[in-house]
C-alpha atoms as a PDB file:
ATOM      1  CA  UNK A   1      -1.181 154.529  41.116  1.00  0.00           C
ATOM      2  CA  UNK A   2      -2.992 157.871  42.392  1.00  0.00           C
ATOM      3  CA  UNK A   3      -3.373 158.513  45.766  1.00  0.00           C
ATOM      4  CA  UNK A   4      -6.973 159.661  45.076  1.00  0.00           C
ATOM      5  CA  UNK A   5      -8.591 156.819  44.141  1.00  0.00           C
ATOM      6  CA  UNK A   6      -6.740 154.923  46.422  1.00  0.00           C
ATOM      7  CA  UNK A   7      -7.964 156.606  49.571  1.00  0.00           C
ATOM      8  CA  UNK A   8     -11.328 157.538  47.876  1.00  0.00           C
ATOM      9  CA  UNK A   9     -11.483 153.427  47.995  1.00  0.00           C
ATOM     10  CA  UNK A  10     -10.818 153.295  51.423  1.00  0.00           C
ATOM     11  CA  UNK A  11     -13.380 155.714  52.471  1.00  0.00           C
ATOM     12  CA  UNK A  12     -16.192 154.003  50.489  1.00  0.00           C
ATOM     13  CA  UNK A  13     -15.039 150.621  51.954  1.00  0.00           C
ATOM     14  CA  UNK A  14     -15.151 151.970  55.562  1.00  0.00           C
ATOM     15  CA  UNK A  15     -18.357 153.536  54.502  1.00  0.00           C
ATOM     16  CA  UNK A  16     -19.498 150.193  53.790  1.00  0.00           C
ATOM     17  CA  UNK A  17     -18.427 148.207  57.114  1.00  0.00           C
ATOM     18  CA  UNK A  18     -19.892 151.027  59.086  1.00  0.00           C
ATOM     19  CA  UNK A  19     -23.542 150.112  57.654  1.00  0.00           C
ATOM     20  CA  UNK A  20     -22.956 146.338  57.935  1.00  0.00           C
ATOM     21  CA  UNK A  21     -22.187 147.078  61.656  1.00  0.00           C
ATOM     22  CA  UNK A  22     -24.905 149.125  62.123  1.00  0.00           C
ATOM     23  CA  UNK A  23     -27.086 146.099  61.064  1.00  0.00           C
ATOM     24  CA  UNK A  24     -25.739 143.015  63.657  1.00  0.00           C
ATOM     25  CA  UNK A  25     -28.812 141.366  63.415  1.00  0.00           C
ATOM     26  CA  UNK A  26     -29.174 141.131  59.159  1.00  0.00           C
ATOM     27  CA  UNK A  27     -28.733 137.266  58.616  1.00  0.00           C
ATOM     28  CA  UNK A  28     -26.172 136.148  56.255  1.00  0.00           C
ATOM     29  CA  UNK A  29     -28.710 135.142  54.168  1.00  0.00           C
ATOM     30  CA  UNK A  30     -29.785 138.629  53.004  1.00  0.00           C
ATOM     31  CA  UNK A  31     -26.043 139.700  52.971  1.00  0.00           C
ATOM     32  CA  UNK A  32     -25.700 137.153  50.118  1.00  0.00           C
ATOM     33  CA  UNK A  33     -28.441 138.491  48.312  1.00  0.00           C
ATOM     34  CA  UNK A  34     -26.991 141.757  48.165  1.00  0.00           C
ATOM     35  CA  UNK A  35     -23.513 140.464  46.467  1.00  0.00           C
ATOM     36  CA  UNK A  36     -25.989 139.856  43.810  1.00  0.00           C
ATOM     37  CA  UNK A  37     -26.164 143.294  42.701  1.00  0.00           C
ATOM     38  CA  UNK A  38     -23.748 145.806  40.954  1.00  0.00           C
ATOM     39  CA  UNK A  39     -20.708 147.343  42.136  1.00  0.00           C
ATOM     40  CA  UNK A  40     -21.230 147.590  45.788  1.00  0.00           C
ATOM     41  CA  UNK A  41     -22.476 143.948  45.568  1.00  0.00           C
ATOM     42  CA  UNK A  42     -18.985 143.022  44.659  1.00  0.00           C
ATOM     43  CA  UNK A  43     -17.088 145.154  47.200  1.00  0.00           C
ATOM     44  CA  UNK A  44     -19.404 143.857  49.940  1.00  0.00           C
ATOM     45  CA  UNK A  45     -17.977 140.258  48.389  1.00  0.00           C
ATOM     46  CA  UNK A  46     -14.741 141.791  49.420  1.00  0.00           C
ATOM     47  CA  UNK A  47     -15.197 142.157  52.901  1.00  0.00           C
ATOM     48  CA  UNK A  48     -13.522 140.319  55.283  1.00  0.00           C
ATOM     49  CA  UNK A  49     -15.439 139.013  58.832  1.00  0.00           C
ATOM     50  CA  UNK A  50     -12.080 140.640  60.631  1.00  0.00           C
ATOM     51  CA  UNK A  51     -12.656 144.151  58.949  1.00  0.00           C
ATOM     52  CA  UNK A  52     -16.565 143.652  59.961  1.00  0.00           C
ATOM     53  CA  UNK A  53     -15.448 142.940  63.593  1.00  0.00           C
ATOM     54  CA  UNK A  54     -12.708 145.536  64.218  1.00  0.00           C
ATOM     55  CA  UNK A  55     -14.754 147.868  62.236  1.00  0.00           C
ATOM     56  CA  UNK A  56     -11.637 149.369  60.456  1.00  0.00           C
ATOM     57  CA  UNK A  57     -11.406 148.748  56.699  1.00  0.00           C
ATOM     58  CA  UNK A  58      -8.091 147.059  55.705  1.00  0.00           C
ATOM     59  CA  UNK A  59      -5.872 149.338  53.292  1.00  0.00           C
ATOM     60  CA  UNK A  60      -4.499 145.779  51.593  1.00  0.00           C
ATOM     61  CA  UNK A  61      -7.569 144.298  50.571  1.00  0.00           C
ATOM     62  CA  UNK A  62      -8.658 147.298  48.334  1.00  0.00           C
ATOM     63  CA  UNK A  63      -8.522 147.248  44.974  1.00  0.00           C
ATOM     64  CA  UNK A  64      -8.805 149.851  42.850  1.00  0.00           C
ATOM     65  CA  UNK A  65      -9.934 148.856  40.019  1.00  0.00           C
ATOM     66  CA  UNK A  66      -9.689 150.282  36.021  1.00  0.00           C
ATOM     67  CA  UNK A  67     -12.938 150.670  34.706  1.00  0.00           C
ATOM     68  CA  UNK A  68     -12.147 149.743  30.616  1.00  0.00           C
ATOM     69  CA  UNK A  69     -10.984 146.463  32.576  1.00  0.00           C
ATOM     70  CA  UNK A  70     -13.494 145.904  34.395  1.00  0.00           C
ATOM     71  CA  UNK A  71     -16.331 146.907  31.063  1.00  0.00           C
ATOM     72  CA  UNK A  72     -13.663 144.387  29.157  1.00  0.00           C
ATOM     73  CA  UNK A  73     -14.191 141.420  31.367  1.00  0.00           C
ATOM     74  CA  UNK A  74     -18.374 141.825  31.553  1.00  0.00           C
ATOM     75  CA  UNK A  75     -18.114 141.786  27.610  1.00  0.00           C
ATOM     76  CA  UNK A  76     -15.900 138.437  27.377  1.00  0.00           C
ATOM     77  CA  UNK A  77     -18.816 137.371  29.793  1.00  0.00           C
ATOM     78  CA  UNK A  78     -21.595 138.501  27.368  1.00  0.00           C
ATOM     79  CA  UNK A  79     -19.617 137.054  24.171  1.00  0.00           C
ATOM     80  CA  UNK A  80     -19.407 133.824  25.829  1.00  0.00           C
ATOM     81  CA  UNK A  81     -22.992 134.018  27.424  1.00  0.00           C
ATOM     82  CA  UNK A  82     -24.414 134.221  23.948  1.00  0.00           C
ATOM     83  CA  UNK A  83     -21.649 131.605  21.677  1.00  0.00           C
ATOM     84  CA  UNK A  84     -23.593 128.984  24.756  1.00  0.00           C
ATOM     85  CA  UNK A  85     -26.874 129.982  24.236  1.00  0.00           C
ATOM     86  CA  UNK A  86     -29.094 127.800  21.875  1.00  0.00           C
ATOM     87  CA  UNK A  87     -31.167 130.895  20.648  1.00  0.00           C
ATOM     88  CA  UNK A  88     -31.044 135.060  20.926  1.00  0.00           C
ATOM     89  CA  UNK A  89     -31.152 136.303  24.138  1.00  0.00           C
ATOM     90  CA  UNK A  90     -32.639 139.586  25.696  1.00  0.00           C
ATOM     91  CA  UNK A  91     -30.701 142.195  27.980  1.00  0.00           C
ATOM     92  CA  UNK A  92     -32.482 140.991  30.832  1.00  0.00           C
ATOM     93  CA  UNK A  93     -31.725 137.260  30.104  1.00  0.00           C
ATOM     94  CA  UNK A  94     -27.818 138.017  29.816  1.00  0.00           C
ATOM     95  CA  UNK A  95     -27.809 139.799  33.027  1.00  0.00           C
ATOM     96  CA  UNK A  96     -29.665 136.988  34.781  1.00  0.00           C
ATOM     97  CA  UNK A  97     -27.363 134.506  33.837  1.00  0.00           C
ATOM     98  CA  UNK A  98     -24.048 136.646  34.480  1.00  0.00           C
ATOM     99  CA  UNK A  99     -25.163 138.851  36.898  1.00  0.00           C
ATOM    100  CA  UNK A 100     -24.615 142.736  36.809  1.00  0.00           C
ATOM    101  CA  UNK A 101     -27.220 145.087  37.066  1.00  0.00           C
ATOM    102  CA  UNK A 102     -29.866 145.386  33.783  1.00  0.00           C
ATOM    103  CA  UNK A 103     -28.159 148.631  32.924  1.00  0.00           C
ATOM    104  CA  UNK A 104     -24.951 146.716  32.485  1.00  0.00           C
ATOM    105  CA  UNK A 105     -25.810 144.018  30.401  1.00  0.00           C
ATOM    106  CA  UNK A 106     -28.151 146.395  28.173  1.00  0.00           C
ATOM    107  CA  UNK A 107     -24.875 148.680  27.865  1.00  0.00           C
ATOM    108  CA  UNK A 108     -22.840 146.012  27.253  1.00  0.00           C
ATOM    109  CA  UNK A 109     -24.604 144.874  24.513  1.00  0.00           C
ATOM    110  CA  UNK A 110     -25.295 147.872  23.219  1.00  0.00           C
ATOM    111  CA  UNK A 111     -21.123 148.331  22.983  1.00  0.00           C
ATOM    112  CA  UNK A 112     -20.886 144.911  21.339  1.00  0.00           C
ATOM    113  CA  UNK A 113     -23.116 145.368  18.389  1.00  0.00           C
ATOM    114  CA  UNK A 114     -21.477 148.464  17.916  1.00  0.00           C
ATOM    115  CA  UNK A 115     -18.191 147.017  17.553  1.00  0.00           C
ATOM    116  CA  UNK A 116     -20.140 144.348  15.088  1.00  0.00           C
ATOM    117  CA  UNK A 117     -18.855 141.835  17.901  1.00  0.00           C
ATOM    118  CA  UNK A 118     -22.739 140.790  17.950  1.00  0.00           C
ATOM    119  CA  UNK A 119     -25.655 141.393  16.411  1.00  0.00           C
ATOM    120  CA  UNK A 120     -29.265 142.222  16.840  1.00  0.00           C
ATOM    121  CA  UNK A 121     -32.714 140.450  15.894  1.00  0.00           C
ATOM    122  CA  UNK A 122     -36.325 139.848  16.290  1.00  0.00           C
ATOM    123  CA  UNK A 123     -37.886 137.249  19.125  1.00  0.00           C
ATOM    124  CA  UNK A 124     -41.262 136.988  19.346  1.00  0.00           C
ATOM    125  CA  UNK A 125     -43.933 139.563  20.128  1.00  0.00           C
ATOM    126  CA  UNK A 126     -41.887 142.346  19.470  1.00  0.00           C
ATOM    127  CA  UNK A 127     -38.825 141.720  21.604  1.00  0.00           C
ATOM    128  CA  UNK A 128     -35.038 141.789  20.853  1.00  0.00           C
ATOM    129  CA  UNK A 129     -32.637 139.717  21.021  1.00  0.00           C
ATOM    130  CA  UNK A 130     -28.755 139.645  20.438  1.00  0.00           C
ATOM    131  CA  UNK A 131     -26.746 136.988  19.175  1.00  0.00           C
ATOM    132  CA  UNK A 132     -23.239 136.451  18.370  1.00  0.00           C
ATOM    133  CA  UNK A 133     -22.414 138.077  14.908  1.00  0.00           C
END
């Protein structure tokens, strides 16, 4: 793999200790909420309690990560989201029962009625929904 991304990776993840050490008396409670949202939600998952303490990010635990993999994984998530739901759901129901941020989940399934994977229709009032195709 490149070097680049690699350290770039590194530097964001010491980045990220640095704040939660700058915050020692945040309760783990909000720190949860946070994993709840987007990209830095997940590398904050990522942490470990012995990076947080020494301060010094660990060059194993990063993973640098592809992001047509990563877009392919959220779809399979939306696809399955919506073959378990018993009617159409909206962008902002999909994200709130896989998580992601709205922009996700609306881009996702933007993607997957593209690729005819799903389709769109009518809810009430006005609103959209998608459902499998």
């Amino acid at each position: 793999m490149d070097e680049f991304p690699e350290r770039f990776a590194l530097a964001e993840r010491q980045g990220l200790i640095a704040l939660v050490r700058k915050y020692p008396q945040m309760g783990l409670s909000d720190l949860l909420r946070l994993l709840e949202h987007g990209r830095t939600g997940r590398m904050l998952g990522s942490l470990t309690l012995g990076e947080c303490a020494s301060g010094l990010a660990d060059a194993e635990s990063i993973e640098v990560a592809d992001k047509a993999s990563l877009r392919e994984v959220y779809d399979a998530r939306v696809l399955e989201t919506l073959r378990d739901a018993s009617e159409p759901l909206s962008p902002a129901e999909v994200q709130e029962r896989i998580g992601g941020t709205a922009q996700e989940a609306r881009t996702a399934l933007q993607r997957l009625a593209a690729a005819r994977k799903i389709r769109r229709t009518w809810k009430s009032r006005g609103h959209h929904g998608y459902l499998v195709a």
